[in-house]
N, C-alpha and C. Protein backbone atom coordinates (compact mmCIF):
# COMPACT_ATOMS: atom_id res chain seq x y z
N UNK A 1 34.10 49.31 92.19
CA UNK A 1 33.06 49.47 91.21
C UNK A 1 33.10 50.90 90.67
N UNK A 2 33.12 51.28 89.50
CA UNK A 2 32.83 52.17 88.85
C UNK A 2 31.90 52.75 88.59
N UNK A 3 31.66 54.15 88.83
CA UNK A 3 30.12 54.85 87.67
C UNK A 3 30.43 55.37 86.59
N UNK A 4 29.39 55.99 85.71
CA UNK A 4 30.08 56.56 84.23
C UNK A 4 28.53 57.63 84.60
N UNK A 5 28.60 59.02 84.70
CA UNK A 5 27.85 60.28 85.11
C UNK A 5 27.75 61.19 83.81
N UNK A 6 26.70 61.21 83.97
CA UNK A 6 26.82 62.61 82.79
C UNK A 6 27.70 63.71 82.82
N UNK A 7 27.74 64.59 81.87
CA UNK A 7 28.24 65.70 81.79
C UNK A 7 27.98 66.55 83.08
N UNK A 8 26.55 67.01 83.04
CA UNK A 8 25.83 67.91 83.91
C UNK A 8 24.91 66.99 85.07
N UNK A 9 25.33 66.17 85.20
CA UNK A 9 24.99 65.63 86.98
C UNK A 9 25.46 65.67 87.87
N UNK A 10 24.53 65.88 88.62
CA UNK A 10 25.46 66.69 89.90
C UNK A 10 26.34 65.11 90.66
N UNK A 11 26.96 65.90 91.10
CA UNK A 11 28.04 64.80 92.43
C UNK A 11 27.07 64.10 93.88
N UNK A 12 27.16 63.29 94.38
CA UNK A 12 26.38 62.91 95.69
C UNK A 12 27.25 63.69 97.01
N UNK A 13 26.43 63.89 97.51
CA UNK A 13 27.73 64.14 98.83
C UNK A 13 28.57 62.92 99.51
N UNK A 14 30.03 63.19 99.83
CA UNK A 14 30.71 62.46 99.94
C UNK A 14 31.37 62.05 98.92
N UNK A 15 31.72 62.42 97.71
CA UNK A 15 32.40 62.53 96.69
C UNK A 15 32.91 63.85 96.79
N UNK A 16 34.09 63.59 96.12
CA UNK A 16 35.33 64.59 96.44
C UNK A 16 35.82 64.39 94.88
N UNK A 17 35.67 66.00 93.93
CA UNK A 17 36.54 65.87 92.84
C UNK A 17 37.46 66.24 92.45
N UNK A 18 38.29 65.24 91.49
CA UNK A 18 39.72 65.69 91.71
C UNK A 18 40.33 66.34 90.24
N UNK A 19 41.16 67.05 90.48
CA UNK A 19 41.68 67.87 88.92
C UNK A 19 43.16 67.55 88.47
N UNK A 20 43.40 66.89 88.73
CA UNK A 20 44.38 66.14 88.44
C UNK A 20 45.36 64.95 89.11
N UNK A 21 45.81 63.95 88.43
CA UNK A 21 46.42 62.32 88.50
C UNK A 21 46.80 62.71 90.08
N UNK A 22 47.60 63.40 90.13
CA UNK A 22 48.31 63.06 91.44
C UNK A 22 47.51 63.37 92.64
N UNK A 23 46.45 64.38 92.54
CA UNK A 23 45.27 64.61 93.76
C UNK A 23 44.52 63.35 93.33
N UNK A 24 44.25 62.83 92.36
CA UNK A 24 42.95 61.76 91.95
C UNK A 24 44.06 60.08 93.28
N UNK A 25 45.23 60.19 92.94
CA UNK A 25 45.34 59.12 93.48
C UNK A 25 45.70 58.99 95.13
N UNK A 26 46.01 60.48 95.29
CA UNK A 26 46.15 60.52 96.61
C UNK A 26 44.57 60.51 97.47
N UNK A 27 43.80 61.26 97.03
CA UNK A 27 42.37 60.94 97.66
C UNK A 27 41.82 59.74 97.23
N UNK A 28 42.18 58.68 96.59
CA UNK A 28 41.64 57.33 96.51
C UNK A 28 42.71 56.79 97.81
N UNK A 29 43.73 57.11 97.95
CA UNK A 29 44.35 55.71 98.79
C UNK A 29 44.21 56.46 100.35
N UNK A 30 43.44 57.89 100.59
CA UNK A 30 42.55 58.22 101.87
C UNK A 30 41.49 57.72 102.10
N UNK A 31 41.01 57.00 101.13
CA UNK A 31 39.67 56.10 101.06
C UNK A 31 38.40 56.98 100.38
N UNK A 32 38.40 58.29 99.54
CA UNK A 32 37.28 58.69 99.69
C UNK A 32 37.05 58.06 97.67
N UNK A 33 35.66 58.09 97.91
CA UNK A 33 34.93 58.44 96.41
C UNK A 33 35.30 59.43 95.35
N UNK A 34 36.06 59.28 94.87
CA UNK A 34 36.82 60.25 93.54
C UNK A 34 36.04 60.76 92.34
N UNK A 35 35.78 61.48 92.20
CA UNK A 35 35.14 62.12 91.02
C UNK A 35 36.20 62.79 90.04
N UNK A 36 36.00 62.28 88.68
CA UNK A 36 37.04 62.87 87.59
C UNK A 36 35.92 63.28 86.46
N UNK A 37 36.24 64.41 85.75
CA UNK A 37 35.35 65.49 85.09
C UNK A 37 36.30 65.06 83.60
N UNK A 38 35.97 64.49 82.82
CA UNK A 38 36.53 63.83 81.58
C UNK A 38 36.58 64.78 80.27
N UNK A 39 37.56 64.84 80.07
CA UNK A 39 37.68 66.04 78.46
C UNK A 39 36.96 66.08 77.64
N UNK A 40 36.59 66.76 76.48
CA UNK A 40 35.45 66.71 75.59
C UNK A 40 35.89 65.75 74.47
N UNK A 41 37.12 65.43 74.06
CA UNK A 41 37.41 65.01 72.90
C UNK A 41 37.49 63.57 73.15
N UNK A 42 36.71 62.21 72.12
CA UNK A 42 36.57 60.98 73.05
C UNK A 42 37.82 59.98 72.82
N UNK A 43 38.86 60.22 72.23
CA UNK A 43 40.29 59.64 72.50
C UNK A 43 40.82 60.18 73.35
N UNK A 44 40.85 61.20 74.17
CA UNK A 44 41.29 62.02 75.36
C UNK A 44 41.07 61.07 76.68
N UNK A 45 39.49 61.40 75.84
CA UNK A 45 38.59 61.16 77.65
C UNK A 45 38.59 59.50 77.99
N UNK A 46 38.60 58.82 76.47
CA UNK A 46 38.90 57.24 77.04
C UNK A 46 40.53 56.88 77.67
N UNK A 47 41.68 57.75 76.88
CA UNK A 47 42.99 57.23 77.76
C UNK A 47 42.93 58.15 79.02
N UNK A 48 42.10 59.16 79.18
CA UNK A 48 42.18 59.66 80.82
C UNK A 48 41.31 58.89 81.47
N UNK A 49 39.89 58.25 81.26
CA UNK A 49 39.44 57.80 82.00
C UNK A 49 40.07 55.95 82.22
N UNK A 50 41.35 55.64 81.48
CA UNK A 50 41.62 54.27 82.14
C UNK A 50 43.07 55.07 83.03
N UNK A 51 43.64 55.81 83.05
CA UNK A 51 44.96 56.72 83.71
C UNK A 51 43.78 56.59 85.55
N UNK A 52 42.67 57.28 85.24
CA UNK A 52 42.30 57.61 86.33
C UNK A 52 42.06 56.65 87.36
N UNK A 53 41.36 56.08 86.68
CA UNK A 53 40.82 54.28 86.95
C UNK A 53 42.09 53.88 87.56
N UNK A 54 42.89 53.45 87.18
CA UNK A 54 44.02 52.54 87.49
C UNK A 54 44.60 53.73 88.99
N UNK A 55 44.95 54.92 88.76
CA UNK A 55 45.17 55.39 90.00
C UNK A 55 43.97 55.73 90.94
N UNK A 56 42.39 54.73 91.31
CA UNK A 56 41.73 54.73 91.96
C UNK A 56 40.48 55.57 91.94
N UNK A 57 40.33 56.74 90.84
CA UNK A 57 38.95 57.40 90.97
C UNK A 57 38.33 56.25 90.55
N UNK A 58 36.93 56.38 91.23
CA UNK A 58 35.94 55.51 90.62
C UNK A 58 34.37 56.40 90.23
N UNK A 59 34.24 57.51 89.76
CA UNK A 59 33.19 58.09 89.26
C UNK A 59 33.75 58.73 88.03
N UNK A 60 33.25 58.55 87.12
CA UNK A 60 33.66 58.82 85.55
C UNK A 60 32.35 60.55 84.98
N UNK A 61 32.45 61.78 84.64
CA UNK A 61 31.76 62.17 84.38
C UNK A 61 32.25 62.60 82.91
N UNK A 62 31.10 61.78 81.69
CA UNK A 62 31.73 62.21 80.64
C UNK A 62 30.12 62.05 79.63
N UNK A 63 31.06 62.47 78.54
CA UNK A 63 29.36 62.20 77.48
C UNK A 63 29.29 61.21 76.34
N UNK A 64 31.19 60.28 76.63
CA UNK A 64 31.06 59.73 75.63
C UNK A 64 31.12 58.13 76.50
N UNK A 65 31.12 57.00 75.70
CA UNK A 65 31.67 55.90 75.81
C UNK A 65 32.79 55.41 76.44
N UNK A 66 33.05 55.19 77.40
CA UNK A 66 34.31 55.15 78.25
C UNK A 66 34.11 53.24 78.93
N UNK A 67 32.91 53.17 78.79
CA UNK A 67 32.89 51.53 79.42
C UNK A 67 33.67 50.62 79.49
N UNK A 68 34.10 50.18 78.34
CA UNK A 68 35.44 49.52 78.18
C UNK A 68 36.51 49.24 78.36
N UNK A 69 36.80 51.31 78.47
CA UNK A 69 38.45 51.21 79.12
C UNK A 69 38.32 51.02 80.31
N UNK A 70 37.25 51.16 81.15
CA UNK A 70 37.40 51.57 82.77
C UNK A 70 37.22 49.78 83.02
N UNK A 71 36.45 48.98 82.38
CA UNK A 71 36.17 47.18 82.23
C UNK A 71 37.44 46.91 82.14
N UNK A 72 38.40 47.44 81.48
CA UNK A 72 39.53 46.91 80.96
C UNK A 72 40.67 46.89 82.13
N UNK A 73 40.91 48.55 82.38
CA UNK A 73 41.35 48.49 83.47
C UNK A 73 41.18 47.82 85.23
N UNK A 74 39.62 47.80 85.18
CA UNK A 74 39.89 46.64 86.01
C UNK A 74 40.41 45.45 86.37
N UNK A 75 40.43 45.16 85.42
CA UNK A 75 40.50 43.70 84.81
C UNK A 75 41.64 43.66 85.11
N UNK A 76 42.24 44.23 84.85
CA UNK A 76 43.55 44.88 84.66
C UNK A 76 44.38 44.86 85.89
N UNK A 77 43.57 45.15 87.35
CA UNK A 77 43.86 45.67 88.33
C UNK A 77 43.71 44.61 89.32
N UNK A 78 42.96 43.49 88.81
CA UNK A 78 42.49 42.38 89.52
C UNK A 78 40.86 42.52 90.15
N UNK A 79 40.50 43.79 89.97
CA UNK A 79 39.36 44.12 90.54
C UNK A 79 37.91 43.19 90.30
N UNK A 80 37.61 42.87 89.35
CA UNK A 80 37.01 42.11 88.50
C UNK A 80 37.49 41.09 87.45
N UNK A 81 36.90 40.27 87.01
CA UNK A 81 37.16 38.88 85.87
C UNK A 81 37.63 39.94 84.54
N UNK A 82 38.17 39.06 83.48
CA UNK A 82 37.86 39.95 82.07
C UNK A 82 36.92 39.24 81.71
N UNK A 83 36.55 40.14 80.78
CA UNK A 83 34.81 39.94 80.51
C UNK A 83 35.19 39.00 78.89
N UNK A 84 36.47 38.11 78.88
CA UNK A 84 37.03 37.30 77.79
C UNK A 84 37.84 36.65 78.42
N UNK A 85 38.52 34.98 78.61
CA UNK A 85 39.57 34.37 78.63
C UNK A 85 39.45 33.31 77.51
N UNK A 86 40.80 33.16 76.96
CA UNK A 86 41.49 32.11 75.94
C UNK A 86 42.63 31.73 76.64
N UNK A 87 42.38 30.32 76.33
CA UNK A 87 43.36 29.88 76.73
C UNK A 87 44.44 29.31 74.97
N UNK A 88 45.48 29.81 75.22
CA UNK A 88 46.04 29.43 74.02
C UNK A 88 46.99 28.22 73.81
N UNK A 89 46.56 27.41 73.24
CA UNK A 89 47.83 26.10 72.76
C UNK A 89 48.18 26.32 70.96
N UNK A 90 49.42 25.66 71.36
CA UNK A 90 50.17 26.15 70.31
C UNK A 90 49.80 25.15 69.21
């Protein structure tokens, strides 16, 4: 499960934040709560926040709209349903 945090909210204890991909995925597969601090610009911060997602942070701190990609990437990951199926015949 994912959160999406403000800019300026603080962290809970027991979250651990990470500053970059390769610390973000190594402290997800130690098991802890990942915190990622999301760029200001919101095409940035939506392809970093599905990069992050997929290598296991699950706390999002940003100011824009990110819901989607992190929905997506689950989805993605098997984690959850997609929130759409079609079935297609030709």
């Amino acid at each position: 499960m994912t959160h999406v945090i403000g800019p300026g909210d603080e962290i809970e204890s027991g979250w651990i934040e990470a500053a970059s991909l390769p610390e973000a995925s190594a402290l997800a597969r130690a098991g802890h709560t990942v915190v990622v601090t999301l760029p200001g610009e919101e095409t940035e911060a939506i392809a970093a926040a599905a990069a992050y997602a997929w290598v296991g942070a699950s706390v999002f701190r940003t100011s824009h709209d990110v819901r989607q990609a992190l929905d997506m990437t689950e989805a993605l990951l098997g984690r959850r349903p997609p929130a759409l199926t079609r079935r297609g015949l030709a």
